[in-house]
C-alpha atoms as a PDB file:
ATOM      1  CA  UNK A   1       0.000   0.000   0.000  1.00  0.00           C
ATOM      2  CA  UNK A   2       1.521   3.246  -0.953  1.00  0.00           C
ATOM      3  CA  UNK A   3       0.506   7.000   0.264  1.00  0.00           C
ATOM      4  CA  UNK A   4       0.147   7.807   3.711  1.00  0.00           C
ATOM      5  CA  UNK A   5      -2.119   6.275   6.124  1.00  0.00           C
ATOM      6  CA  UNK A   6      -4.015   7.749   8.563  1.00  0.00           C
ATOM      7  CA  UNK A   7      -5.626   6.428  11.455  1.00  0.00           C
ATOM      8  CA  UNK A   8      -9.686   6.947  12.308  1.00  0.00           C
ATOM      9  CA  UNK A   9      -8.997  10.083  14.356  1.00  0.00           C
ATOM     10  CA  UNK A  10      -7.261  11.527  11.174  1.00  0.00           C
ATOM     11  CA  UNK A  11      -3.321  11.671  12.588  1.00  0.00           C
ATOM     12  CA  UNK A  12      -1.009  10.586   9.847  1.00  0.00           C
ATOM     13  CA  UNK A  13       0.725   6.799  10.904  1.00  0.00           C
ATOM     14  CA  UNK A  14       4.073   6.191  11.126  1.00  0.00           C
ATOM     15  CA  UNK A  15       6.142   3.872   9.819  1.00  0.00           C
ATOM     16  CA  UNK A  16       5.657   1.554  12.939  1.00  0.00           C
ATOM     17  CA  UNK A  17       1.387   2.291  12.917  1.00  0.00           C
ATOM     18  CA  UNK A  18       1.722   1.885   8.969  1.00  0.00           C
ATOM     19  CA  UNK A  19       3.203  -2.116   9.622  1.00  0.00           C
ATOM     20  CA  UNK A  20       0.525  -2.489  12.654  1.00  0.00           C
ATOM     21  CA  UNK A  21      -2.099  -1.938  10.152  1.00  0.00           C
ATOM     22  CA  UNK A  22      -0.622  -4.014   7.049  1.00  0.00           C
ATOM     23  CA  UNK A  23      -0.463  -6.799   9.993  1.00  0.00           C
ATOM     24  CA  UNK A  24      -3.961  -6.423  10.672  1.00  0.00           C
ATOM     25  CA  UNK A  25      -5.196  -6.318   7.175  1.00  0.00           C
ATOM     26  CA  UNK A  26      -2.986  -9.485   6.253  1.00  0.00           C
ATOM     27  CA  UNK A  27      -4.434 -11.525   9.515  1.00  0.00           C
ATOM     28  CA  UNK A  28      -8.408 -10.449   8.565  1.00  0.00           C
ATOM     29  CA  UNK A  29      -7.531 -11.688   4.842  1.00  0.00           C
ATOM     30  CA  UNK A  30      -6.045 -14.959   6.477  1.00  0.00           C
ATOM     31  CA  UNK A  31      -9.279 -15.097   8.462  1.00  0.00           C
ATOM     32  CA  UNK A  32     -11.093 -14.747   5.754  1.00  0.00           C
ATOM     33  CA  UNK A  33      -9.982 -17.599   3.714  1.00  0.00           C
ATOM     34  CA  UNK A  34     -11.511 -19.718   6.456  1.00  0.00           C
ATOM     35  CA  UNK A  35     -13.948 -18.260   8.474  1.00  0.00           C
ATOM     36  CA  UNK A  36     -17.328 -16.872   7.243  1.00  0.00           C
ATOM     37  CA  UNK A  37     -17.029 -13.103   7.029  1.00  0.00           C
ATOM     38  CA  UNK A  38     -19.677 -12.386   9.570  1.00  0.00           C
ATOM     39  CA  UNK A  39     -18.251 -14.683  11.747  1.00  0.00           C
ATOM     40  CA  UNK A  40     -14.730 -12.643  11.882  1.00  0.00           C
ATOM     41  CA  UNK A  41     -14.517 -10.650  14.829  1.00  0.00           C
ATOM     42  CA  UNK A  42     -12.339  -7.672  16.131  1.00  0.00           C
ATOM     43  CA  UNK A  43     -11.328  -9.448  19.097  1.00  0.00           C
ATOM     44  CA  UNK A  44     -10.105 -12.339  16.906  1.00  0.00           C
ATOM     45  CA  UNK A  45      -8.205 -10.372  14.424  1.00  0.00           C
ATOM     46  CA  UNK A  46      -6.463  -8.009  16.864  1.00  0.00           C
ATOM     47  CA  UNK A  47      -5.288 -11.544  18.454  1.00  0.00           C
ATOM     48  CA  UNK A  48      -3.909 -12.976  14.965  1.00  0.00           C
ATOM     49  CA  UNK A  49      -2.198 -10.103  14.533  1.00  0.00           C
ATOM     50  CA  UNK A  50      -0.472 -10.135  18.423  1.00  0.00           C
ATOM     51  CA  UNK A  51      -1.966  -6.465  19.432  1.00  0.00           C
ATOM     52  CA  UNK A  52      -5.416  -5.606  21.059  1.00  0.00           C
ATOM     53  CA  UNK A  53      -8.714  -4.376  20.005  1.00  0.00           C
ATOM     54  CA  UNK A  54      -7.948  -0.801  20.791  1.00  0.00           C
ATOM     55  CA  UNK A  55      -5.207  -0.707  18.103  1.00  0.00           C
ATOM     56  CA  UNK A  56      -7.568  -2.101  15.494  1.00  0.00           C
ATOM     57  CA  UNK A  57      -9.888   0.736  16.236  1.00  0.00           C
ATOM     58  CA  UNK A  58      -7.202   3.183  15.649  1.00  0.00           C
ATOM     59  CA  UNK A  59      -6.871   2.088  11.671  1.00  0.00           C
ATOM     60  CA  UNK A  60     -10.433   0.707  11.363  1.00  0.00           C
ATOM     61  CA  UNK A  61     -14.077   1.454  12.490  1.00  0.00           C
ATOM     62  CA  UNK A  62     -15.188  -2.180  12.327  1.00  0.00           C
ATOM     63  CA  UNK A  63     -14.398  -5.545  10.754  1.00  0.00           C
ATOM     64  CA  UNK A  64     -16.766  -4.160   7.766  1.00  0.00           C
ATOM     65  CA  UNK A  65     -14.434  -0.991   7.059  1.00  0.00           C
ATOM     66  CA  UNK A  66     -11.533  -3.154   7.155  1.00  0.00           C
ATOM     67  CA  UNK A  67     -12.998  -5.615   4.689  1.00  0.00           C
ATOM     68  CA  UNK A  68     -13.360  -2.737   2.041  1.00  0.00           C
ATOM     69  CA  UNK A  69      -9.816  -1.631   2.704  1.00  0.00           C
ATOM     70  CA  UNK A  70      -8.776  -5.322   1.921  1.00  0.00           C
ATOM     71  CA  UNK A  71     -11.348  -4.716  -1.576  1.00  0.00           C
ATOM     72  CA  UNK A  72     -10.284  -1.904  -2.101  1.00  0.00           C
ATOM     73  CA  UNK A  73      -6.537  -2.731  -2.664  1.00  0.00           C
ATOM     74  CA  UNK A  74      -8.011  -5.868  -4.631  1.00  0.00           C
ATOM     75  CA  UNK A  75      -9.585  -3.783  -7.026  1.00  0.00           C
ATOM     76  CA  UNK A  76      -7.095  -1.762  -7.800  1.00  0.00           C
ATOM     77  CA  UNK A  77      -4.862  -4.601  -8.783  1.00  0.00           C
ATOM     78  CA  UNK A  78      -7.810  -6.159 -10.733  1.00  0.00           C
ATOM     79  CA  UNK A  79      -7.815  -2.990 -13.044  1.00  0.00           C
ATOM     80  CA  UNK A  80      -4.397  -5.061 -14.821  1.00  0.00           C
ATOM     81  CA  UNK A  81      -7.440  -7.306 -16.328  1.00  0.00           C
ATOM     82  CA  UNK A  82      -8.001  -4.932 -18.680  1.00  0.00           C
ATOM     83  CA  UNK A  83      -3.779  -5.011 -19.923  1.00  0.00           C
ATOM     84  CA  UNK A  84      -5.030  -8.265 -21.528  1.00  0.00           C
ATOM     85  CA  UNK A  85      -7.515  -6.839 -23.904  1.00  0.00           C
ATOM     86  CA  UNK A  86      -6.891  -3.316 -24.610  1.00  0.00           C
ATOM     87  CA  UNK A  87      -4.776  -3.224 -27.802  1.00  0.00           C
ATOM     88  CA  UNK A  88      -4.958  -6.595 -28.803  1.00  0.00           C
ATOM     89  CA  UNK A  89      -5.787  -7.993 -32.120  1.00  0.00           C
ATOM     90  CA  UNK A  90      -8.053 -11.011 -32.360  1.00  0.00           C
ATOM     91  CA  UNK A  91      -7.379 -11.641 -35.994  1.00  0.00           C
ATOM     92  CA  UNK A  92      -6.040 -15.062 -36.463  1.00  0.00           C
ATOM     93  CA  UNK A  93      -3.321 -17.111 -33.967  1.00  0.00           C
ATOM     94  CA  UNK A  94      -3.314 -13.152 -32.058  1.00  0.00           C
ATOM     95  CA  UNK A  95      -7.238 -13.804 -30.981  1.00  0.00           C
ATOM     96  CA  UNK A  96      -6.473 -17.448 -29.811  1.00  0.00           C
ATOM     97  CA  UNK A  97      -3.882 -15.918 -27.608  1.00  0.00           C
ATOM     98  CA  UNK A  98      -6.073 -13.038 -26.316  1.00  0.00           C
ATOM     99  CA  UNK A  99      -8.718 -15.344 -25.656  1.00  0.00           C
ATOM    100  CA  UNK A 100      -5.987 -17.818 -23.774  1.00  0.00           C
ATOM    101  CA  UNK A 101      -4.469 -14.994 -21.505  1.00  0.00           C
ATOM    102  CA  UNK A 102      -7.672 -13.089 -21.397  1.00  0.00           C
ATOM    103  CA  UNK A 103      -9.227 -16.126 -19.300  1.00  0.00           C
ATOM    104  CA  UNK A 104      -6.144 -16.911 -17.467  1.00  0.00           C
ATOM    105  CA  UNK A 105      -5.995 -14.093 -16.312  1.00  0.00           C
ATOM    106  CA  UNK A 106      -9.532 -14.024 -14.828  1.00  0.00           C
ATOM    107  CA  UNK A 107      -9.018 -17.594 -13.198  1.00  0.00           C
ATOM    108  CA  UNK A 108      -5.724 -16.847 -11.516  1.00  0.00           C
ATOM    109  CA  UNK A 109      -7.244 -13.638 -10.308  1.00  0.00           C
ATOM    110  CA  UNK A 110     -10.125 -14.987  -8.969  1.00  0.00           C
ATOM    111  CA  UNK A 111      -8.070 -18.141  -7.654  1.00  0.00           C
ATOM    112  CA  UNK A 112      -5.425 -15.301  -5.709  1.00  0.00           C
ATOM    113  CA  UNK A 113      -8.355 -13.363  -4.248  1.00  0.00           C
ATOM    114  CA  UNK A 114     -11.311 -15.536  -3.740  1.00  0.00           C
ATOM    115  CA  UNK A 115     -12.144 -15.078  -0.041  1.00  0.00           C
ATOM    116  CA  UNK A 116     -12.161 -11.461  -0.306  1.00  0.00           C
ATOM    117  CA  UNK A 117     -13.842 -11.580  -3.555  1.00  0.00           C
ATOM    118  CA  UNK A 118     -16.600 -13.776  -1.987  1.00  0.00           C
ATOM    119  CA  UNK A 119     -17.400 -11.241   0.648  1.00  0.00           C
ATOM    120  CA  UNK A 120     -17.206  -8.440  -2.394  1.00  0.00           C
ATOM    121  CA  UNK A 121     -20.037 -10.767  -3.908  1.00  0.00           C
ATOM    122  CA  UNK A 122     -22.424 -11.094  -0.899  1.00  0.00           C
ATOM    123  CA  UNK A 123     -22.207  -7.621  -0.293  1.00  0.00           C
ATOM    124  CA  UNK A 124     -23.257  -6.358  -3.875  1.00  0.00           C
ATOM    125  CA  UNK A 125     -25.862  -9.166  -4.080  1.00  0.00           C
ATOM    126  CA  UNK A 126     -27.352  -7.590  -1.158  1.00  0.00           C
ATOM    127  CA  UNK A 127     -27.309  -4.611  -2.104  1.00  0.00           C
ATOM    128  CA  UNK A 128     -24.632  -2.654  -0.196  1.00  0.00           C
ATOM    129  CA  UNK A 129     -23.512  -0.174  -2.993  1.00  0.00           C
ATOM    130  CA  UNK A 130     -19.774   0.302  -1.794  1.00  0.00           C
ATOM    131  CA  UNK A 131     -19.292  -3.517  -2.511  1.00  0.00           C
ATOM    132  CA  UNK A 132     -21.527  -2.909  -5.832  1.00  0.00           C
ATOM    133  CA  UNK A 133     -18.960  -0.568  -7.095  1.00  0.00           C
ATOM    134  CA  UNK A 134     -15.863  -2.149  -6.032  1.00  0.00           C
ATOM    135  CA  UNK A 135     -17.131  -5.344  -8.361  1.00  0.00           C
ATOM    136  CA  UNK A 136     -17.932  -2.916 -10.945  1.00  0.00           C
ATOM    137  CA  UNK A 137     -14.955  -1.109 -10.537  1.00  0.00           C
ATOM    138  CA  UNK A 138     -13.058  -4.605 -11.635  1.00  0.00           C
ATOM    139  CA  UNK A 139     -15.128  -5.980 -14.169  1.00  0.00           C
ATOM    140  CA  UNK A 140     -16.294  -2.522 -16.108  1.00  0.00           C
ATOM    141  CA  UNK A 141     -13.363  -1.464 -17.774  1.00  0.00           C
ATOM    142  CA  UNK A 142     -12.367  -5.027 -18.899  1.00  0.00           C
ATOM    143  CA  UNK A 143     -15.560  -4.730 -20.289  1.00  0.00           C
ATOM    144  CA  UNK A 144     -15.489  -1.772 -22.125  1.00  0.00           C
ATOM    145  CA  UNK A 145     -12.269  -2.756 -23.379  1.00  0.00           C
ATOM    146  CA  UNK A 146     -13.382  -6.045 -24.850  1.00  0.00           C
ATOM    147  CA  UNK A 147     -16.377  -3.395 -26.400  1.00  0.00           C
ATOM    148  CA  UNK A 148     -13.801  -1.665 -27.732  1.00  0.00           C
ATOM    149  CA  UNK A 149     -12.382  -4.650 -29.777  1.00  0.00           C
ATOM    150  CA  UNK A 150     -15.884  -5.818 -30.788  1.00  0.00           C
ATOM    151  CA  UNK A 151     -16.377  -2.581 -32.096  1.00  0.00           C
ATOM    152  CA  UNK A 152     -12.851  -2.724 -34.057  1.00  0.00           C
ATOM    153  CA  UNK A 153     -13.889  -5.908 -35.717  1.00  0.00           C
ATOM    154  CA  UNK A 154     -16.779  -4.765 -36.813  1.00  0.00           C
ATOM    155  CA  UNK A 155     -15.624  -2.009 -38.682  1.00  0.00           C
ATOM    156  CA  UNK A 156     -13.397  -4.166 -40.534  1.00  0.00           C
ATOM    157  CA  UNK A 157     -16.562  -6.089 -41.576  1.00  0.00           C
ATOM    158  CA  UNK A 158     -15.155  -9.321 -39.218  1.00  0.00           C
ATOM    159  CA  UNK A 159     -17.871  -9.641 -37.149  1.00  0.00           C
ATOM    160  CA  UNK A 160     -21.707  -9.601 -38.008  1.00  0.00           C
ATOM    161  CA  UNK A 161     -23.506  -6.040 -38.067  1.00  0.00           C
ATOM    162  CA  UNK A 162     -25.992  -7.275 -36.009  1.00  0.00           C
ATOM    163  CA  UNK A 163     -24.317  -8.469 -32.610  1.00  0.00           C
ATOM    164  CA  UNK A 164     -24.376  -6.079 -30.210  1.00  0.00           C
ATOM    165  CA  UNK A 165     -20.614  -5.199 -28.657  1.00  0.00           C
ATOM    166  CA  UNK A 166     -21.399  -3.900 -25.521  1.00  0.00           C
ATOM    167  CA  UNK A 167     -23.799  -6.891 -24.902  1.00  0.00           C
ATOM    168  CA  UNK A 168     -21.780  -9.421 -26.030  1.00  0.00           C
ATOM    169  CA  UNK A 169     -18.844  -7.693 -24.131  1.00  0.00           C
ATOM    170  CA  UNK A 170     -20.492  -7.777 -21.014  1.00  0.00           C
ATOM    171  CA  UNK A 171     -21.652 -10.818 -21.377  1.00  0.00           C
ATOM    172  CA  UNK A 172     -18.579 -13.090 -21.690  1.00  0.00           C
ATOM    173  CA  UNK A 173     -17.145 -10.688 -18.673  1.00  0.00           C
ATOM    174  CA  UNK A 174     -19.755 -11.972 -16.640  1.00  0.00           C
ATOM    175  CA  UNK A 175     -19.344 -15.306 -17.618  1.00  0.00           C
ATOM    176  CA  UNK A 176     -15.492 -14.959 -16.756  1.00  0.00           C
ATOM    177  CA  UNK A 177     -16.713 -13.772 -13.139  1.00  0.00           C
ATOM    178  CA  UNK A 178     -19.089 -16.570 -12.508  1.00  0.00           C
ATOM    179  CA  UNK A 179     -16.945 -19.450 -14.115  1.00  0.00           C
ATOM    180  CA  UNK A 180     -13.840 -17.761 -12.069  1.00  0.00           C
ATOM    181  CA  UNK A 181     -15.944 -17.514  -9.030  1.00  0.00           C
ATOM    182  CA  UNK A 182     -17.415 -21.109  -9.372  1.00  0.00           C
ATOM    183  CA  UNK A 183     -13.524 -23.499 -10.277  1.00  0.00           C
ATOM    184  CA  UNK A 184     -13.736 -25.619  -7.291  1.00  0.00           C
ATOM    185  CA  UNK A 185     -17.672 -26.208  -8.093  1.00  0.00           C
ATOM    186  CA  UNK A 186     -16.751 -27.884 -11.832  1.00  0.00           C
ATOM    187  CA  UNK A 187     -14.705 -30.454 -10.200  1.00  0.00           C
ATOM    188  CA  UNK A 188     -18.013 -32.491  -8.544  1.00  0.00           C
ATOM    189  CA  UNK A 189     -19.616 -31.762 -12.463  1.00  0.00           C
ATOM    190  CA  UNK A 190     -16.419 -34.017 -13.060  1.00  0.00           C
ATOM    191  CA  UNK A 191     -15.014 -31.256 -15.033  1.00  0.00           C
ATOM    192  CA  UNK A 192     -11.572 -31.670 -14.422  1.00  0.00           C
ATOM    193  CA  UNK A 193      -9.136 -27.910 -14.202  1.00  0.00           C
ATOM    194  CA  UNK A 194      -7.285 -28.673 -17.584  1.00  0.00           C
ATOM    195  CA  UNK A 195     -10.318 -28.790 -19.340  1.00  0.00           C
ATOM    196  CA  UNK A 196     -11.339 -25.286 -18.099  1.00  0.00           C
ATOM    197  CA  UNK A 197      -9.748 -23.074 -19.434  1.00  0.00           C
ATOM    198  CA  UNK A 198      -9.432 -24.263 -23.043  1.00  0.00           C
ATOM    199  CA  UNK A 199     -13.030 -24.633 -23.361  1.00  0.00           C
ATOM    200  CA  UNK A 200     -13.597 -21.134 -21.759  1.00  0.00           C
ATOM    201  CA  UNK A 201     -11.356 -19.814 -24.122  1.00  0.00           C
ATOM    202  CA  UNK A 202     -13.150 -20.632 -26.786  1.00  0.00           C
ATOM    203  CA  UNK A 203     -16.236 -19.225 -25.817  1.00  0.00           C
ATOM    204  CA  UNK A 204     -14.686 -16.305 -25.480  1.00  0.00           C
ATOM    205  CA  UNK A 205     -13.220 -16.221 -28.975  1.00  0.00           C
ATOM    206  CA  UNK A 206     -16.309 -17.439 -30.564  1.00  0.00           C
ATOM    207  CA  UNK A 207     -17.963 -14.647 -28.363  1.00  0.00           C
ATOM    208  CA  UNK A 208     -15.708 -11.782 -29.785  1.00  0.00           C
ATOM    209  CA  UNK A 209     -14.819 -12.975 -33.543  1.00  0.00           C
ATOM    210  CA  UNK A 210     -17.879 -15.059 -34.009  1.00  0.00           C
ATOM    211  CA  UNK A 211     -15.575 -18.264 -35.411  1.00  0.00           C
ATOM    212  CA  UNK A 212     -13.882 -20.642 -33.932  1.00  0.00           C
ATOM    213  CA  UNK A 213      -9.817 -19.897 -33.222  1.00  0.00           C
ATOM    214  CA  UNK A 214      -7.227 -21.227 -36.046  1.00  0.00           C
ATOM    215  CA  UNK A 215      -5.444 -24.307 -35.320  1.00  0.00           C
END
Protein backbone atom coordinates (compact mmCIF):
# COMPACT_ATOMS: atom_id res chain seq x y z
CA UNK A 1 0.00 0.00 0.00
CA UNK A 2 1.52 3.25 -0.95
CA UNK A 3 0.51 7.00 0.26
CA UNK A 4 0.15 7.81 3.71
CA UNK A 5 -2.12 6.28 6.12
CA UNK A 6 -4.02 7.75 8.56
CA UNK A 7 -5.63 6.43 11.46
CA UNK A 8 -9.69 6.95 12.31
CA UNK A 9 -9.00 10.08 14.36
CA UNK A 10 -7.26 11.53 11.17
CA UNK A 11 -3.32 11.67 12.59
CA UNK A 12 -1.01 10.59 9.85
CA UNK A 13 0.72 6.80 10.90
CA UNK A 14 4.07 6.19 11.13
CA UNK A 15 6.14 3.87 9.82
CA UNK A 16 5.66 1.55 12.94
CA UNK A 17 1.39 2.29 12.92
CA UNK A 18 1.72 1.88 8.97
CA UNK A 19 3.20 -2.12 9.62
CA UNK A 20 0.53 -2.49 12.65
CA UNK A 21 -2.10 -1.94 10.15
CA UNK A 22 -0.62 -4.01 7.05
CA UNK A 23 -0.46 -6.80 9.99
CA UNK A 24 -3.96 -6.42 10.67
CA UNK A 25 -5.20 -6.32 7.18
CA UNK A 26 -2.99 -9.48 6.25
CA UNK A 27 -4.43 -11.52 9.52
CA UNK A 28 -8.41 -10.45 8.56
CA UNK A 29 -7.53 -11.69 4.84
CA UNK A 30 -6.04 -14.96 6.48
CA UNK A 31 -9.28 -15.10 8.46
CA UNK A 32 -11.09 -14.75 5.75
CA UNK A 33 -9.98 -17.60 3.71
CA UNK A 34 -11.51 -19.72 6.46
CA UNK A 35 -13.95 -18.26 8.47
CA UNK A 36 -17.33 -16.87 7.24
CA UNK A 37 -17.03 -13.10 7.03
CA UNK A 38 -19.68 -12.39 9.57
CA UNK A 39 -18.25 -14.68 11.75
CA UNK A 40 -14.73 -12.64 11.88
CA UNK A 41 -14.52 -10.65 14.83
CA UNK A 42 -12.34 -7.67 16.13
CA UNK A 43 -11.33 -9.45 19.10
CA UNK A 44 -10.10 -12.34 16.91
CA UNK A 45 -8.21 -10.37 14.42
CA UNK A 46 -6.46 -8.01 16.86
CA UNK A 47 -5.29 -11.54 18.45
CA UNK A 48 -3.91 -12.98 14.96
CA UNK A 49 -2.20 -10.10 14.53
CA UNK A 50 -0.47 -10.13 18.42
CA UNK A 51 -1.97 -6.47 19.43
CA UNK A 52 -5.42 -5.61 21.06
CA UNK A 53 -8.71 -4.38 20.01
CA UNK A 54 -7.95 -0.80 20.79
CA UNK A 55 -5.21 -0.71 18.10
CA UNK A 56 -7.57 -2.10 15.49
CA UNK A 57 -9.89 0.74 16.24
CA UNK A 58 -7.20 3.18 15.65
CA UNK A 59 -6.87 2.09 11.67
CA UNK A 60 -10.43 0.71 11.36
CA UNK A 61 -14.08 1.45 12.49
CA UNK A 62 -15.19 -2.18 12.33
CA UNK A 63 -14.40 -5.55 10.75
CA UNK A 64 -16.77 -4.16 7.77
CA UNK A 65 -14.43 -0.99 7.06
CA UNK A 66 -11.53 -3.15 7.15
CA UNK A 67 -13.00 -5.61 4.69
CA UNK A 68 -13.36 -2.74 2.04
CA UNK A 69 -9.82 -1.63 2.70
CA UNK A 70 -8.78 -5.32 1.92
CA UNK A 71 -11.35 -4.72 -1.58
CA UNK A 72 -10.28 -1.90 -2.10
CA UNK A 73 -6.54 -2.73 -2.66
CA UNK A 74 -8.01 -5.87 -4.63
CA UNK A 75 -9.58 -3.78 -7.03
CA UNK A 76 -7.09 -1.76 -7.80
CA UNK A 77 -4.86 -4.60 -8.78
CA UNK A 78 -7.81 -6.16 -10.73
CA UNK A 79 -7.81 -2.99 -13.04
CA UNK A 80 -4.40 -5.06 -14.82
CA UNK A 81 -7.44 -7.31 -16.33
CA UNK A 82 -8.00 -4.93 -18.68
CA UNK A 83 -3.78 -5.01 -19.92
CA UNK A 84 -5.03 -8.26 -21.53
CA UNK A 85 -7.51 -6.84 -23.90
CA UNK A 86 -6.89 -3.32 -24.61
CA UNK A 87 -4.78 -3.22 -27.80
CA UNK A 88 -4.96 -6.59 -28.80
CA UNK A 89 -5.79 -7.99 -32.12
CA UNK A 90 -8.05 -11.01 -32.36
CA UNK A 91 -7.38 -11.64 -35.99
CA UNK A 92 -6.04 -15.06 -36.46
CA UNK A 93 -3.32 -17.11 -33.97
CA UNK A 94 -3.31 -13.15 -32.06
CA UNK A 95 -7.24 -13.80 -30.98
CA UNK A 96 -6.47 -17.45 -29.81
CA UNK A 97 -3.88 -15.92 -27.61
CA UNK A 98 -6.07 -13.04 -26.32
CA UNK A 99 -8.72 -15.34 -25.66
CA UNK A 100 -5.99 -17.82 -23.77
CA UNK A 101 -4.47 -14.99 -21.50
CA UNK A 102 -7.67 -13.09 -21.40
CA UNK A 103 -9.23 -16.13 -19.30
CA UNK A 104 -6.14 -16.91 -17.47
CA UNK A 105 -6.00 -14.09 -16.31
CA UNK A 106 -9.53 -14.02 -14.83
CA UNK A 107 -9.02 -17.59 -13.20
CA UNK A 108 -5.72 -16.85 -11.52
CA UNK A 109 -7.24 -13.64 -10.31
CA UNK A 110 -10.13 -14.99 -8.97
CA UNK A 111 -8.07 -18.14 -7.65
CA UNK A 112 -5.43 -15.30 -5.71
CA UNK A 113 -8.36 -13.36 -4.25
CA UNK A 114 -11.31 -15.54 -3.74
CA UNK A 115 -12.14 -15.08 -0.04
CA UNK A 116 -12.16 -11.46 -0.31
CA UNK A 117 -13.84 -11.58 -3.56
CA UNK A 118 -16.60 -13.78 -1.99
CA UNK A 119 -17.40 -11.24 0.65
CA UNK A 120 -17.21 -8.44 -2.39
CA UNK A 121 -20.04 -10.77 -3.91
CA UNK A 122 -22.42 -11.09 -0.90
CA UNK A 123 -22.21 -7.62 -0.29
CA UNK A 124 -23.26 -6.36 -3.88
CA UNK A 125 -25.86 -9.17 -4.08
CA UNK A 126 -27.35 -7.59 -1.16
CA UNK A 127 -27.31 -4.61 -2.10
CA UNK A 128 -24.63 -2.65 -0.20
CA UNK A 129 -23.51 -0.17 -2.99
CA UNK A 130 -19.77 0.30 -1.79
CA UNK A 131 -19.29 -3.52 -2.51
CA UNK A 132 -21.53 -2.91 -5.83
CA UNK A 133 -18.96 -0.57 -7.09
CA UNK A 134 -15.86 -2.15 -6.03
CA UNK A 135 -17.13 -5.34 -8.36
CA UNK A 136 -17.93 -2.92 -10.95
CA UNK A 137 -14.95 -1.11 -10.54
CA UNK A 138 -13.06 -4.60 -11.64
CA UNK A 139 -15.13 -5.98 -14.17
CA UNK A 140 -16.29 -2.52 -16.11
CA UNK A 141 -13.36 -1.46 -17.77
CA UNK A 142 -12.37 -5.03 -18.90
CA UNK A 143 -15.56 -4.73 -20.29
CA UNK A 144 -15.49 -1.77 -22.13
CA UNK A 145 -12.27 -2.76 -23.38
CA UNK A 146 -13.38 -6.04 -24.85
CA UNK A 147 -16.38 -3.40 -26.40
CA UNK A 148 -13.80 -1.66 -27.73
CA UNK A 149 -12.38 -4.65 -29.78
CA UNK A 150 -15.88 -5.82 -30.79
CA UNK A 151 -16.38 -2.58 -32.10
CA UNK A 152 -12.85 -2.72 -34.06
CA UNK A 153 -13.89 -5.91 -35.72
CA UNK A 154 -16.78 -4.77 -36.81
CA UNK A 155 -15.62 -2.01 -38.68
CA UNK A 156 -13.40 -4.17 -40.53
CA UNK A 157 -16.56 -6.09 -41.58
CA UNK A 158 -15.15 -9.32 -39.22
CA UNK A 159 -17.87 -9.64 -37.15
CA UNK A 160 -21.71 -9.60 -38.01
CA UNK A 161 -23.51 -6.04 -38.07
CA UNK A 162 -25.99 -7.27 -36.01
CA UNK A 163 -24.32 -8.47 -32.61
CA UNK A 164 -24.38 -6.08 -30.21
CA UNK A 165 -20.61 -5.20 -28.66
CA UNK A 166 -21.40 -3.90 -25.52
CA UNK A 167 -23.80 -6.89 -24.90
CA UNK A 168 -21.78 -9.42 -26.03
CA UNK A 169 -18.84 -7.69 -24.13
CA UNK A 170 -20.49 -7.78 -21.01
CA UNK A 171 -21.65 -10.82 -21.38
CA UNK A 172 -18.58 -13.09 -21.69
CA UNK A 173 -17.15 -10.69 -18.67
CA UNK A 174 -19.75 -11.97 -16.64
CA UNK A 175 -19.34 -15.31 -17.62
CA UNK A 176 -15.49 -14.96 -16.76
CA UNK A 177 -16.71 -13.77 -13.14
CA UNK A 178 -19.09 -16.57 -12.51
CA UNK A 179 -16.94 -19.45 -14.11
CA UNK A 180 -13.84 -17.76 -12.07
CA UNK A 181 -15.94 -17.51 -9.03
CA UNK A 182 -17.41 -21.11 -9.37
CA UNK A 183 -13.52 -23.50 -10.28
CA UNK A 184 -13.74 -25.62 -7.29
CA UNK A 185 -17.67 -26.21 -8.09
CA UNK A 186 -16.75 -27.88 -11.83
CA UNK A 187 -14.71 -30.45 -10.20
CA UNK A 188 -18.01 -32.49 -8.54
CA UNK A 189 -19.62 -31.76 -12.46
CA UNK A 190 -16.42 -34.02 -13.06
CA UNK A 191 -15.01 -31.26 -15.03
CA UNK A 192 -11.57 -31.67 -14.42
CA UNK A 193 -9.14 -27.91 -14.20
CA UNK A 194 -7.28 -28.67 -17.58
CA UNK A 195 -10.32 -28.79 -19.34
CA UNK A 196 -11.34 -25.29 -18.10
CA UNK A 197 -9.75 -23.07 -19.43
CA UNK A 198 -9.43 -24.26 -23.04
CA UNK A 199 -13.03 -24.63 -23.36
CA UNK A 200 -13.60 -21.13 -21.76
CA UNK A 201 -11.36 -19.81 -24.12
CA UNK A 202 -13.15 -20.63 -26.79
CA UNK A 203 -16.24 -19.23 -25.82
CA UNK A 204 -14.69 -16.30 -25.48
CA UNK A 205 -13.22 -16.22 -28.98
CA UNK A 206 -16.31 -17.44 -30.56
CA UNK A 207 -17.96 -14.65 -28.36
CA UNK A 208 -15.71 -11.78 -29.78
CA UNK A 209 -14.82 -12.98 -33.54
CA UNK A 210 -17.88 -15.06 -34.01
CA UNK A 211 -15.58 -18.26 -35.41
CA UNK A 212 -13.88 -20.64 -33.93
CA UNK A 213 -9.82 -19.90 -33.22
CA UNK A 214 -7.23 -21.23 -36.05
CA UNK A 215 -5.44 -24.31 -35.32
Amino acid sequence: MTGQVRTVDGRVAGRRGQATRTKLLECLGEMLSSSPYRDVKVIDVARKAGTSPATFYQYFPDVEGAVLELANEMAKEGASLTDLVAGRSWVGKSGAQAADELVEGFLSFWRKNDAILRVVDLGAAEGDKRFYKIRMKILTAVTNSLTDSIKDLQDKGKVDASVSPAAMAGSLVAMLAAVAAHQKGFQTWGVKQADLKPNLALLVHLGVTGRKPPK
